[in-house]
Protein backbone atom coordinates (compact mmCIF):
# COMPACT_ATOMS: atom_id res chain seq x y z
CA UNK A 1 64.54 -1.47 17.02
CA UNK A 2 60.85 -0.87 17.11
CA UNK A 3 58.29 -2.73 15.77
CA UNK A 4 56.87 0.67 14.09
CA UNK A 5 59.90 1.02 12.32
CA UNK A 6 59.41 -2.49 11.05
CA UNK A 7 55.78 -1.80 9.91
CA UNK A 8 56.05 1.69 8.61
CA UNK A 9 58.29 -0.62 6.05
CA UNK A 10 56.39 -3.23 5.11
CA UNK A 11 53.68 -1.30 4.60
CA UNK A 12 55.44 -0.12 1.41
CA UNK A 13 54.50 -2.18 -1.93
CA UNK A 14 58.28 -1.63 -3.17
CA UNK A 15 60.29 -3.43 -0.60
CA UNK A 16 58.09 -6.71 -2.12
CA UNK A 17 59.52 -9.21 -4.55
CA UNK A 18 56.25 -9.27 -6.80
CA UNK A 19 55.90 -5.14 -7.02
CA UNK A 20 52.65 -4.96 -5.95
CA UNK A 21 50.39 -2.12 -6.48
CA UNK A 22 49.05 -1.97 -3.10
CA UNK A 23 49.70 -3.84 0.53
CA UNK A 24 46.53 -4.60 2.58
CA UNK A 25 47.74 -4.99 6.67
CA UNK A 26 46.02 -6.92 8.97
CA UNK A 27 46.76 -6.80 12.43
CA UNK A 28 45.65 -9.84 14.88
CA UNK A 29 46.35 -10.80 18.56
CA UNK A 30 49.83 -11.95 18.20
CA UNK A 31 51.07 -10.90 14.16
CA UNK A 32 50.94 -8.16 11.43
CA UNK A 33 49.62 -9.85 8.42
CA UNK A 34 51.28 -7.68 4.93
CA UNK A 35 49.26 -9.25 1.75
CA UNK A 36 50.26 -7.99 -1.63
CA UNK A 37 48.12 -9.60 -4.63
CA UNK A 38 50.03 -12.93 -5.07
CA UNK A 39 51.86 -13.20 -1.45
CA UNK A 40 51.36 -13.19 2.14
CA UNK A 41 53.93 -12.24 4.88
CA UNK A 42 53.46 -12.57 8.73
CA UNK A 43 55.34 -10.34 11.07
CA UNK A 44 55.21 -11.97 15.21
CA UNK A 45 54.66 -9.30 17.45
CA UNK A 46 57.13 -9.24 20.38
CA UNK A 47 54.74 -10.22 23.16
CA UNK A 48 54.78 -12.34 25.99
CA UNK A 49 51.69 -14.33 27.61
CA UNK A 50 51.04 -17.03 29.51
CA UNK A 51 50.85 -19.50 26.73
CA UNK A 52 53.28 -18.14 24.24
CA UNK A 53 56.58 -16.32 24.19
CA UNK A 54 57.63 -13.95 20.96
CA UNK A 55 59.56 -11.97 23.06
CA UNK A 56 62.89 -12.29 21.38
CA UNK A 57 64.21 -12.43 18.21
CA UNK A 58 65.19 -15.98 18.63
CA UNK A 59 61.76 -16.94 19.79
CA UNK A 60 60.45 -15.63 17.02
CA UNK A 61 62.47 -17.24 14.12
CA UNK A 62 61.72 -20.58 15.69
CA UNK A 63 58.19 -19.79 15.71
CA UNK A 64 58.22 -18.31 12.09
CA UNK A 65 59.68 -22.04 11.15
CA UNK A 66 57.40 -24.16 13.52
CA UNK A 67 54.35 -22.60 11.50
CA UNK A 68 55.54 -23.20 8.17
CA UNK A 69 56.84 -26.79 8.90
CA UNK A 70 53.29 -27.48 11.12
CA UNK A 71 51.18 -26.00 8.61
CA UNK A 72 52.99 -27.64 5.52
CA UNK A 73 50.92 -30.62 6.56
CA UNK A 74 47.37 -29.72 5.44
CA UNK A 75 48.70 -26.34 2.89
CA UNK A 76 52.11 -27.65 1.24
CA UNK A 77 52.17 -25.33 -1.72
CA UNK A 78 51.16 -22.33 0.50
CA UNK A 79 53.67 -21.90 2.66
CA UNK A 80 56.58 -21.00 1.01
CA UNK A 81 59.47 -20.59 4.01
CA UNK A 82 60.54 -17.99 6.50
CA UNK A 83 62.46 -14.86 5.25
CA UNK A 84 64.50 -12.52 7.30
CA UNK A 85 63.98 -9.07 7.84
CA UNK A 86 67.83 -6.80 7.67
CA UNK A 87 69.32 -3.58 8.31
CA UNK A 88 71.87 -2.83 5.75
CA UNK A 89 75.08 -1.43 6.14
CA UNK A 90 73.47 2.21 5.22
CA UNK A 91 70.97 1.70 7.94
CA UNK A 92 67.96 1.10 5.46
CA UNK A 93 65.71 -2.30 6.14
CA UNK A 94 65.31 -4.89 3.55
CA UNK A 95 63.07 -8.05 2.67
CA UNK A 96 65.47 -11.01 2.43
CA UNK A 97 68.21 -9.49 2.48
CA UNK A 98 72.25 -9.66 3.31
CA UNK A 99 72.57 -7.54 6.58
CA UNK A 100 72.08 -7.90 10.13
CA UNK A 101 68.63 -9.83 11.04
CA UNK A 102 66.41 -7.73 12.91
CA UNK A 103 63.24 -10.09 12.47
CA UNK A 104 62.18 -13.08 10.77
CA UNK A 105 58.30 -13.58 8.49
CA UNK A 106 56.77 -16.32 7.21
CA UNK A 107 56.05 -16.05 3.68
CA UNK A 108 52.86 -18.18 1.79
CA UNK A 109 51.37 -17.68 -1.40
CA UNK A 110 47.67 -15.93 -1.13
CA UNK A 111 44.69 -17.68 -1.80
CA UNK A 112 41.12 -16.67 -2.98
CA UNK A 113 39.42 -14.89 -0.38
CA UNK A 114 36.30 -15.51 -2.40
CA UNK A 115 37.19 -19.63 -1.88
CA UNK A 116 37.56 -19.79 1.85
CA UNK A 117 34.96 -21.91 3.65
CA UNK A 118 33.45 -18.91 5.71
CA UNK A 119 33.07 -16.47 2.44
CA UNK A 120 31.54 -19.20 0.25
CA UNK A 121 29.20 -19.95 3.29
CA UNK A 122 27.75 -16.67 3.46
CA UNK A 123 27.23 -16.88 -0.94
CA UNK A 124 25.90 -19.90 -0.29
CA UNK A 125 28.51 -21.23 -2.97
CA UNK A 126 29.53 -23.76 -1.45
CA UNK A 127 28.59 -27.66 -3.27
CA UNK A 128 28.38 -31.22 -1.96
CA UNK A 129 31.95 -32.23 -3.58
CA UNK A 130 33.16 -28.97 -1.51
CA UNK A 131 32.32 -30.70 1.37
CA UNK A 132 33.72 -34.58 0.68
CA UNK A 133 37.05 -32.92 -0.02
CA UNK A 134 37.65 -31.43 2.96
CA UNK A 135 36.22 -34.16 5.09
CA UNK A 136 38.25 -36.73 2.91
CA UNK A 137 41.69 -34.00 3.44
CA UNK A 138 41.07 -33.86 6.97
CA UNK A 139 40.26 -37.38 7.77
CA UNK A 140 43.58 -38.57 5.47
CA UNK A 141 45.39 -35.71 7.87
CA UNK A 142 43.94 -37.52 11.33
CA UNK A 143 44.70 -41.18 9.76
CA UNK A 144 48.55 -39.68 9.05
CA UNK A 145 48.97 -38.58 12.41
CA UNK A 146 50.83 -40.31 15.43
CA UNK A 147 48.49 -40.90 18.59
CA UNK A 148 50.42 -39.04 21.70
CA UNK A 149 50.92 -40.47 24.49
CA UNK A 150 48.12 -39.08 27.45
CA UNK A 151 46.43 -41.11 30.26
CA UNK A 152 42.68 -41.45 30.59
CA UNK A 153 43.25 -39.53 33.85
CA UNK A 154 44.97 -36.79 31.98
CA UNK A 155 42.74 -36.10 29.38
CA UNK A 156 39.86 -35.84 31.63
CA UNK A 157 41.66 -33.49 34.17
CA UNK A 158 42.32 -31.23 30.93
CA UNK A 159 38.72 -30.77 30.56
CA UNK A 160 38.60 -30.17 33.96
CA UNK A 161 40.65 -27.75 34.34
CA UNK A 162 39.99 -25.77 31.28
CA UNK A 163 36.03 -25.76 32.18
CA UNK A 164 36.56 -23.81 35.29
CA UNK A 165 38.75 -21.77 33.53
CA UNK A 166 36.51 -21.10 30.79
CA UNK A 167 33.85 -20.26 33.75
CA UNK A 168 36.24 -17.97 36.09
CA UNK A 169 36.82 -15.99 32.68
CA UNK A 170 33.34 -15.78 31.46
CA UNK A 171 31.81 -14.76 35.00
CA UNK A 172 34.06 -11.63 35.29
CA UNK A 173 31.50 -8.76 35.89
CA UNK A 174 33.33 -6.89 32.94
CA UNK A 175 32.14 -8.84 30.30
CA UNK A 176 28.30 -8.18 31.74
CA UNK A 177 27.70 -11.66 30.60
CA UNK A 178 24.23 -13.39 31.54
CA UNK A 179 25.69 -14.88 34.48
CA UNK A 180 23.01 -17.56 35.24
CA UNK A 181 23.69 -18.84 31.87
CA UNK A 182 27.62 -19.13 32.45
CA UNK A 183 26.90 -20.88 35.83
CA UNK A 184 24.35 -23.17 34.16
CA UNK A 185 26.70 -24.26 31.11
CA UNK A 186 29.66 -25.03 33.60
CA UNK A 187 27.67 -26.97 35.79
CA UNK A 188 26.27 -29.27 33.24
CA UNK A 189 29.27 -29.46 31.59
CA UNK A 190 30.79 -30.73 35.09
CA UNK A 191 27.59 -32.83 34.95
CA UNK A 192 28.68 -34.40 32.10
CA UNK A 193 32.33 -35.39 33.46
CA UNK A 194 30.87 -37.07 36.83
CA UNK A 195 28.40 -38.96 34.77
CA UNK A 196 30.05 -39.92 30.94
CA UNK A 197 33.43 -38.63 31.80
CA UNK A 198 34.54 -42.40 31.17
CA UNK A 199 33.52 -41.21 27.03
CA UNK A 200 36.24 -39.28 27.69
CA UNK A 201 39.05 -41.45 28.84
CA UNK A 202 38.29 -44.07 25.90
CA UNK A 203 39.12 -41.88 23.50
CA UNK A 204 42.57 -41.75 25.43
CA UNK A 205 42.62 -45.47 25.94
CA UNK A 206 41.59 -45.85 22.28
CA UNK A 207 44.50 -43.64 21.76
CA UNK A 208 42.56 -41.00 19.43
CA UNK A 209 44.78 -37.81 20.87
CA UNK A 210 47.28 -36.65 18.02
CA UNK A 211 48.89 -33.14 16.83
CA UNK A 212 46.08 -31.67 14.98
CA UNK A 213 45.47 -28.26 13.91
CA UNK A 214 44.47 -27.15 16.76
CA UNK A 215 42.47 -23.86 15.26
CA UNK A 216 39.87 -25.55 12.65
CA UNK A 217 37.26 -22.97 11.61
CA UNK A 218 36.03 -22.18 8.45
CA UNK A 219 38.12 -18.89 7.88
CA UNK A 220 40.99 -21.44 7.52
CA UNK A 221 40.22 -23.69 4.96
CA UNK A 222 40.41 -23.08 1.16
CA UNK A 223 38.00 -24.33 -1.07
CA UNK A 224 40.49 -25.00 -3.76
CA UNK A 225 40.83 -28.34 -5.44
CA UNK A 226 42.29 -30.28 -3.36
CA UNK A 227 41.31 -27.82 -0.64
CA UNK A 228 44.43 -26.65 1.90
CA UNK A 229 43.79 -25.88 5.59
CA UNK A 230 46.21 -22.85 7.01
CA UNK A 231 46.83 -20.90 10.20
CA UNK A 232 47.04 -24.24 12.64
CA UNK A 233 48.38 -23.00 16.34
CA UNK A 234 52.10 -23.79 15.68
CA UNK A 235 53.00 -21.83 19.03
CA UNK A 236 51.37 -24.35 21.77
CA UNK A 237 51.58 -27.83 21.13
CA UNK A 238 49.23 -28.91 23.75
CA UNK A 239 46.61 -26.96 22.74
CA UNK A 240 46.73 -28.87 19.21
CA UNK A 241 46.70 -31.95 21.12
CA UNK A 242 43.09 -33.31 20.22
CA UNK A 243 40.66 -35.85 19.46
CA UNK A 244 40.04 -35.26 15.80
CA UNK A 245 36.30 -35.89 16.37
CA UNK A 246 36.67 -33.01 19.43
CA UNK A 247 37.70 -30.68 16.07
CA UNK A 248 35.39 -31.58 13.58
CA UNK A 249 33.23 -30.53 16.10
CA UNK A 250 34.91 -27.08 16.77
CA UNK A 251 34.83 -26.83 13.14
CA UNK A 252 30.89 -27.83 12.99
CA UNK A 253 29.94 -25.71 15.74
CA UNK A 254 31.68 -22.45 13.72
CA UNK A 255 29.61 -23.39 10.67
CA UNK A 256 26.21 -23.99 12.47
CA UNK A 257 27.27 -20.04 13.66
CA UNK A 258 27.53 -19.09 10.01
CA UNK A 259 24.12 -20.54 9.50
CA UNK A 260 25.26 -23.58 7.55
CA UNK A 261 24.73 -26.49 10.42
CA UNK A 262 24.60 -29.12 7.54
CA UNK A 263 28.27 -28.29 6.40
CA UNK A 264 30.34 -28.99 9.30
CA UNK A 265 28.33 -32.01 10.54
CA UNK A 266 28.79 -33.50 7.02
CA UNK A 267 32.50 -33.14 7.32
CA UNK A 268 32.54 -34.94 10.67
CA UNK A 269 30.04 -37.37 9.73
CA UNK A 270 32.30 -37.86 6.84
CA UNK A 271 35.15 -38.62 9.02
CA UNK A 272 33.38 -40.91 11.34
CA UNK A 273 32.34 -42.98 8.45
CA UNK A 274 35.65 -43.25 6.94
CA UNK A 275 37.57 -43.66 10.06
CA UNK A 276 35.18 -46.51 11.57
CA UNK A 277 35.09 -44.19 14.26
CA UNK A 278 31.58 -44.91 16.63
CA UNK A 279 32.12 -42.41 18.82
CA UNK A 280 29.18 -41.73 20.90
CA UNK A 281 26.60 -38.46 19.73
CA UNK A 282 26.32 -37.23 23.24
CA UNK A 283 30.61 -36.91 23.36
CA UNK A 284 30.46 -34.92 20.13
CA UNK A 285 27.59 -32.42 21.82
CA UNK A 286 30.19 -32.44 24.65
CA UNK A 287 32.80 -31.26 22.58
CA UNK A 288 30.01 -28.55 20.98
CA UNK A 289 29.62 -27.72 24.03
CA UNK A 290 33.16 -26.69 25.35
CA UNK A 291 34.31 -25.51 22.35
CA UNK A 292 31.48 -22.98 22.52
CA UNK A 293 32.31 -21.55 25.95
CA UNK A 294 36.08 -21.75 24.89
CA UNK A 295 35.50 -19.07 21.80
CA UNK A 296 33.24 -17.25 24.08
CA UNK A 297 36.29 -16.82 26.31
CA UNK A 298 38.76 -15.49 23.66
CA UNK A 299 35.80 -13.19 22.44
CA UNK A 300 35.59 -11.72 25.50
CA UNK A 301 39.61 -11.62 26.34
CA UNK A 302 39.53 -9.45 22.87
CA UNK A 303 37.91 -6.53 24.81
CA UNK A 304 40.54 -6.26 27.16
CA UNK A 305 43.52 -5.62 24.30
CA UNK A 306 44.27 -2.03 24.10
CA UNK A 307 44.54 -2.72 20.27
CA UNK A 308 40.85 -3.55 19.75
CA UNK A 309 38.11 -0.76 19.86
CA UNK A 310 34.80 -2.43 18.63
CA UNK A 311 34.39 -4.10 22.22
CA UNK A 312 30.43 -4.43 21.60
CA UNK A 313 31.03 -6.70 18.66
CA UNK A 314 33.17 -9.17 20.71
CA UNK A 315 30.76 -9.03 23.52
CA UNK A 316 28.10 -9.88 21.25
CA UNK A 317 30.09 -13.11 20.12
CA UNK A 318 30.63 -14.22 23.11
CA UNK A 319 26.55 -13.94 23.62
CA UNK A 320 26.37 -15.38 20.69
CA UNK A 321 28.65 -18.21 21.88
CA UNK A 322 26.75 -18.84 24.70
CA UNK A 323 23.63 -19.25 23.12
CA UNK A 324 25.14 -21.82 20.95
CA UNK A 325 26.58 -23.65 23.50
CA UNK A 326 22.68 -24.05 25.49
CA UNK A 327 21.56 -25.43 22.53
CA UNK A 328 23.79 -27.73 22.68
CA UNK A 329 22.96 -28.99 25.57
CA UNK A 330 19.93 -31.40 24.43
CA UNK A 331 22.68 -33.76 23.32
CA UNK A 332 22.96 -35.28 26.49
């Protein structure tokens, strides 16, 4: 069946278990997102690329439980399971139902819009104990989790790789990027490798490389009490494999883009004292550094989805990306 057919119906507050009034849909890159005032249900879109596969129904379900047993870690009480999508015997759909399984959704609970880290940035609401929480959640998460097993040599060909990646994306004359500025970024990024790339391989030999969450920016953490952390990328388990400290960084580089620098370095400077963790400043501007190019990338690969139409705003992030990214720079 079509996935229209499967929206048109979910976009209907009566087919919900709580009778909402309303359903607000969201659609990303890879879901529909159906959020009625006390629950949240994801829908996988059935699309192939180069680092995921939703293409069957199959694929889908085992994605649908991957997330909710992945994400369970940091945001328990949030996600509640995976329910099936049926056609009846009369032909009509239903939520959860008894009939044939035509798709799967994960289910959570909603949370405060108002309380997620980005939001309460731009109040300015958020407070100091805001902050120790989610460093101390995070850094109890990283202390949890099972080193996995990578070479030195390995990790550092990652970076490797994935910087002249990030470049061969970036310096595509579509995106009109400042070109000079790409070249400049991946050079001294390449810089960095020949000259500190050894940082790099002692945080393999240390063995600091787990299953993290993989997607840590401020849109995804709740400022409840304890906060919960949701929306880790379940669907590529390499691309969660990280340094924590590589992370916090992501995660302090999105925050010093919502104008609130102080927040995210707290949380990783809250980790690094808790963890006994010395790793070097000029790594952590590394990992700034890449990270910055690497959202620049996906802001630009936005423009290129038929689904998206405000191409000017993505190009501006990925400017905006950039600019970060140079700043960076004075780290090493």
């Amino acid at each position: 069946m079509h996935i229209e057919e499967k929206i048109a119906f979910l976009r209907q507050p009566d087919v919900y278990p709580d009778r909402p009034k309303r359903v607000e849909v969201i659609e990303t890159h890879m879901s529909w997102v159906f959020l009625t005032e006390s629950l949240v249900y994801k829908l996988k879109k059935p699309v192939r690329y180069d680092f995921l596969d939703f293409s069957t129904l199959e694929a889908r379900q085992k994605d649908c439980e991957r997330e909710v047993s992945l994400n369970r870690r940091l945001a328990r009480q949030v996600y509640l399971g995976t329910v099936p999508l049926t056609r009846q015997g009369d032909g009509d759909l239903r939520l959860d139902g008894e009939g044939r399984v035509v798709d799967w959704l994960v289910q959570m609970r909603r949370l405060p819009a108002d309380r997620m880290l980005d939001a309460a940035i731009r109040k300015g609401t958020v407070d100091g104990r805001d902050v120790q929480q989610v460093s101390q959640v995070l850094t109890d998460f990283y202390r949890r989790s099972v080193p996995l097993p990578i070479s030195p040599a390995e990790y550092l060909r990652r970076f490797e790789e994935d910087i002249q990646g990030n470049l061969m994306v970036l310096r595509d004359s579509r995106y009109a990027l400042p070109t000079a500025q790409v070249e400049r970024l991946a050079a001294a990024q390449r810089q960095f490798l020949a000259a500190q790339g050894g940082l790099l391989e002692q945080r393999a030999r240390e063995r600091r490389i787990i299953d993290a969450h993989g997607d840590l920016r401020p849109q995804h953490i709740c400022l409840t009490a304890p906060p919960v952390i949701i929306d880790c990328l379940e669907f590529n388990r390499e691309f969660r494999s990280l340094d924590p400290v590589e992370e916090l960084a992501y995660l302090a580089m999105e925050c010093d883009r919502l104008g609130a620098p102080r927040i995210g370095d707290k949380i990783l400077q809250g980790y690094l004292e808790a963890a006994n963790d010395a790793c070097p400043s000029k790594l952590i501007g590394f990992y700034k550094v890449f990270r910055a190019c690497l959202r620049a990338k996906i802001a630009v690969w936005h423009t290129v989805d038929h689904q998206v139409q405000d191409h000017q705003r993505w190009l501006g992030l990925a400017r905006t990306y950039l600019d970060l990214a140079e700043r960076y720079l004075h780290y090493w």
